[in-house]
C-alpha atoms as a PDB file:
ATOM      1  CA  UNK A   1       0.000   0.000   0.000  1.00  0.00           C
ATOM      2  CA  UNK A   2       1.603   3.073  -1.228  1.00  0.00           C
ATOM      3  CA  UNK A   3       1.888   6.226   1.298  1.00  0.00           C
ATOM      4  CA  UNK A   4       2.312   9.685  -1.426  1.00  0.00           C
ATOM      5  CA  UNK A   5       4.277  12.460   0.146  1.00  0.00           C
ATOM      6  CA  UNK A   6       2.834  15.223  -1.369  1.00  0.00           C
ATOM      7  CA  UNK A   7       4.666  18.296   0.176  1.00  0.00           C
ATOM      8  CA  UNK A   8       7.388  15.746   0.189  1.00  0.00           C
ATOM      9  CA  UNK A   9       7.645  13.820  -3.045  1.00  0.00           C
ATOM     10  CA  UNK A  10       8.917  10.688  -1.229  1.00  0.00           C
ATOM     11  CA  UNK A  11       6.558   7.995  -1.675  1.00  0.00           C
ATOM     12  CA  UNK A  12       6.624   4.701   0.818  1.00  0.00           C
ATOM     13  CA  UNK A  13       5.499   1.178   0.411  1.00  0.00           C
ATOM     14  CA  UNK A  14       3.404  -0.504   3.812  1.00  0.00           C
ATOM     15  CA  UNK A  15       2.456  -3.449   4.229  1.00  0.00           C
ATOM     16  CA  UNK A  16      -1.377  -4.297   4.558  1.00  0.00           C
ATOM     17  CA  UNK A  17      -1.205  -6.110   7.609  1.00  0.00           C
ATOM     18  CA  UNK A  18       1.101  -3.837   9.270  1.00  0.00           C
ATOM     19  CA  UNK A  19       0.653  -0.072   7.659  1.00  0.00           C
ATOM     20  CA  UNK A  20       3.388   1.803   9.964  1.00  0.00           C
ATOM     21  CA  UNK A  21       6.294  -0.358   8.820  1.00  0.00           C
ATOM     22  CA  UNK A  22       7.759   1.192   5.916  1.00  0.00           C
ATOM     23  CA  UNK A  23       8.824  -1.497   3.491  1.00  0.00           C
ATOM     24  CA  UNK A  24      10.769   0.697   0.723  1.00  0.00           C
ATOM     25  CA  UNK A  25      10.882   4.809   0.741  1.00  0.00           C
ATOM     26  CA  UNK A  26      11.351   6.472  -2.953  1.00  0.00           C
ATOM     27  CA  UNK A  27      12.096   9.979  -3.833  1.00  0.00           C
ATOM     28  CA  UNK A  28      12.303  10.026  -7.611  1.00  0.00           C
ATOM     29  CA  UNK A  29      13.315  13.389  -7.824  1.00  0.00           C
ATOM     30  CA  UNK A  30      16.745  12.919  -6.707  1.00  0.00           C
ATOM     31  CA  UNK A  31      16.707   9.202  -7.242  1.00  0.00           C
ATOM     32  CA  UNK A  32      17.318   7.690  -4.091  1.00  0.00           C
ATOM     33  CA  UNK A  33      15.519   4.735  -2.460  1.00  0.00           C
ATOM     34  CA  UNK A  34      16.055   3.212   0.747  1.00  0.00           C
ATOM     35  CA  UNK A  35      14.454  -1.124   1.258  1.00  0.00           C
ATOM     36  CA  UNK A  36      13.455  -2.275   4.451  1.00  0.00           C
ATOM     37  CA  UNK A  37      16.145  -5.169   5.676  1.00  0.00           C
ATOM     38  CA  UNK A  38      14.598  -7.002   8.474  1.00  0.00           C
ATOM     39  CA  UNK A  39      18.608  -7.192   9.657  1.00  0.00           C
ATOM     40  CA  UNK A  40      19.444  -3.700   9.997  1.00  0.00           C
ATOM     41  CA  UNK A  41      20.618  -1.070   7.828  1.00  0.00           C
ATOM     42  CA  UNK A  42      23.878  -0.132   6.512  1.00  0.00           C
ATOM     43  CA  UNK A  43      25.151   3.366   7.440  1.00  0.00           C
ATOM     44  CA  UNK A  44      24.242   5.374   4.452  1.00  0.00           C
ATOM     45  CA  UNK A  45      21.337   3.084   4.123  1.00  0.00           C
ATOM     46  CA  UNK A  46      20.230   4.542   7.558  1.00  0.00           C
ATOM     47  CA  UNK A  47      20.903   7.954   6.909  1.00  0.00           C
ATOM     48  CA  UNK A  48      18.913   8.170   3.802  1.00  0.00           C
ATOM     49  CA  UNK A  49      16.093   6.413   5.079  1.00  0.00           C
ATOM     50  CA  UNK A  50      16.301   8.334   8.407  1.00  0.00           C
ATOM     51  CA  UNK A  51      16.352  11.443   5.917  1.00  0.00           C
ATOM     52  CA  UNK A  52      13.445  10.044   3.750  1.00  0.00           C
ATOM     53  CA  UNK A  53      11.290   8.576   6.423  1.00  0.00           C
ATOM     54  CA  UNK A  54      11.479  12.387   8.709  1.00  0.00           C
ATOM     55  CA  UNK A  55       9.907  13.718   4.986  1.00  0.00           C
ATOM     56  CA  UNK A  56       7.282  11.029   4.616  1.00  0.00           C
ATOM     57  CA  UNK A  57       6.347  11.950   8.592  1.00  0.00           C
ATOM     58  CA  UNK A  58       5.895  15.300   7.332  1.00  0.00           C
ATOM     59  CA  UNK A  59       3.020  14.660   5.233  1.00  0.00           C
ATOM     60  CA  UNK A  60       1.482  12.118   7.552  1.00  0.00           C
ATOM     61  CA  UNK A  61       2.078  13.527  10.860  1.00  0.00           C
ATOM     62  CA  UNK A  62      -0.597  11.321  13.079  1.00  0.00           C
ATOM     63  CA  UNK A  63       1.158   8.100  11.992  1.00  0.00           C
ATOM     64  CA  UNK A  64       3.937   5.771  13.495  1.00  0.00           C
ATOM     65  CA  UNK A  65       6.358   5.171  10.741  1.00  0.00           C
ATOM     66  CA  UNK A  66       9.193   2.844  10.829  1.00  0.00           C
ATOM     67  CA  UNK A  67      11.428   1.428   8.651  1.00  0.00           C
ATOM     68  CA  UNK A  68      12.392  -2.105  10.055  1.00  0.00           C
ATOM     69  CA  UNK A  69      15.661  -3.409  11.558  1.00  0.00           C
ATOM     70  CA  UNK A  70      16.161   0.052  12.765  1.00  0.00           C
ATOM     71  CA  UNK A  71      15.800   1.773  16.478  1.00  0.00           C
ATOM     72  CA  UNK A  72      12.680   3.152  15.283  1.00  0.00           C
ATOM     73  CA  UNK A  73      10.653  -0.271  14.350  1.00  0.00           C
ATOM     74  CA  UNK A  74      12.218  -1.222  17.918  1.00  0.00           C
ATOM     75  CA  UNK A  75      10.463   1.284  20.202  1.00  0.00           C
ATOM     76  CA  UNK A  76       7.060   1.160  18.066  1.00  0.00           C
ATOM     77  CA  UNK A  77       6.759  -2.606  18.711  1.00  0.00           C
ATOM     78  CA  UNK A  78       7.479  -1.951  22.563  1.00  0.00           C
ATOM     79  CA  UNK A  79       4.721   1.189  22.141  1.00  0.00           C
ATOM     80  CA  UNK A  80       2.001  -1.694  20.636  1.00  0.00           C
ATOM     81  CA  UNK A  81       3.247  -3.873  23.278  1.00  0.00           C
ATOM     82  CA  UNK A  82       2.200  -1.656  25.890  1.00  0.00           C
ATOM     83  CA  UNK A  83      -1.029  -0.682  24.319  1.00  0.00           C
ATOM     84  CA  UNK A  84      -1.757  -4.713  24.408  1.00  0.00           C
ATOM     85  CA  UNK A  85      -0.781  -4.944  27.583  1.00  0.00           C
ATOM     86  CA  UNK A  86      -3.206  -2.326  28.578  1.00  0.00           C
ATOM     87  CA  UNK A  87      -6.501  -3.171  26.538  1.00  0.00           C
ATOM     88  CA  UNK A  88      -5.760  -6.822  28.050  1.00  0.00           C
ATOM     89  CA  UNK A  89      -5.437  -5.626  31.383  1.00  0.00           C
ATOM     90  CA  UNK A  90      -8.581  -3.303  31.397  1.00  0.00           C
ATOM     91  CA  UNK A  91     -10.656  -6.301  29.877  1.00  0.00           C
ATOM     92  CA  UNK A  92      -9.469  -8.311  32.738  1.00  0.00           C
ATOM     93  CA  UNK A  93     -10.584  -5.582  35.358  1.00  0.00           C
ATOM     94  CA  UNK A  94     -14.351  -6.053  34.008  1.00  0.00           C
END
């Protein structure tokens, strides 16, 4: 599922199941694309997509973005952890 950047121009690929992983970021304009690697980034793999990903979060400001293998993906899985943790522990309250 495609997420357009239009103050931007960077355009990034999500996943259906999981639409604030970013899977691939694109800027055409200066030809530069950064893939998702489960493993971790390389260095100027990080940067750019660091780079890309702050401009995609520019034109979609209410949404958790992460590419994965990097700190980011990291502390948004331990944020939905903590949200599960709470709606399971409110149901159980009931």
């Amino acid at each position: 599922m495609p997420l357009i950047g239009t103050k931007s121009g960077v355009v990034g690929l999500v996943g259906s199941e999981d639409a604030e992983s970013v899977l691939l970021l694109l800027d055409a304009a200066n030809s530069e694309f950064v893939a998702a690697n489960p493993l971790g980034l390389h260095e100027d793999e990080k940067e750019r997509g660091e780079r890309l990903l702050l401009a995609l979060k520019g034109d979609y400001p209410t949404r958790d973005l992460a590419l994965p293998g990097t700190r980011g993906a990291a502390m948004l899985k331990r944020k939905h952890d903590i949200e599960r943790f709470r709606q399971t522990f409110a149901r159980m309250d009931d």
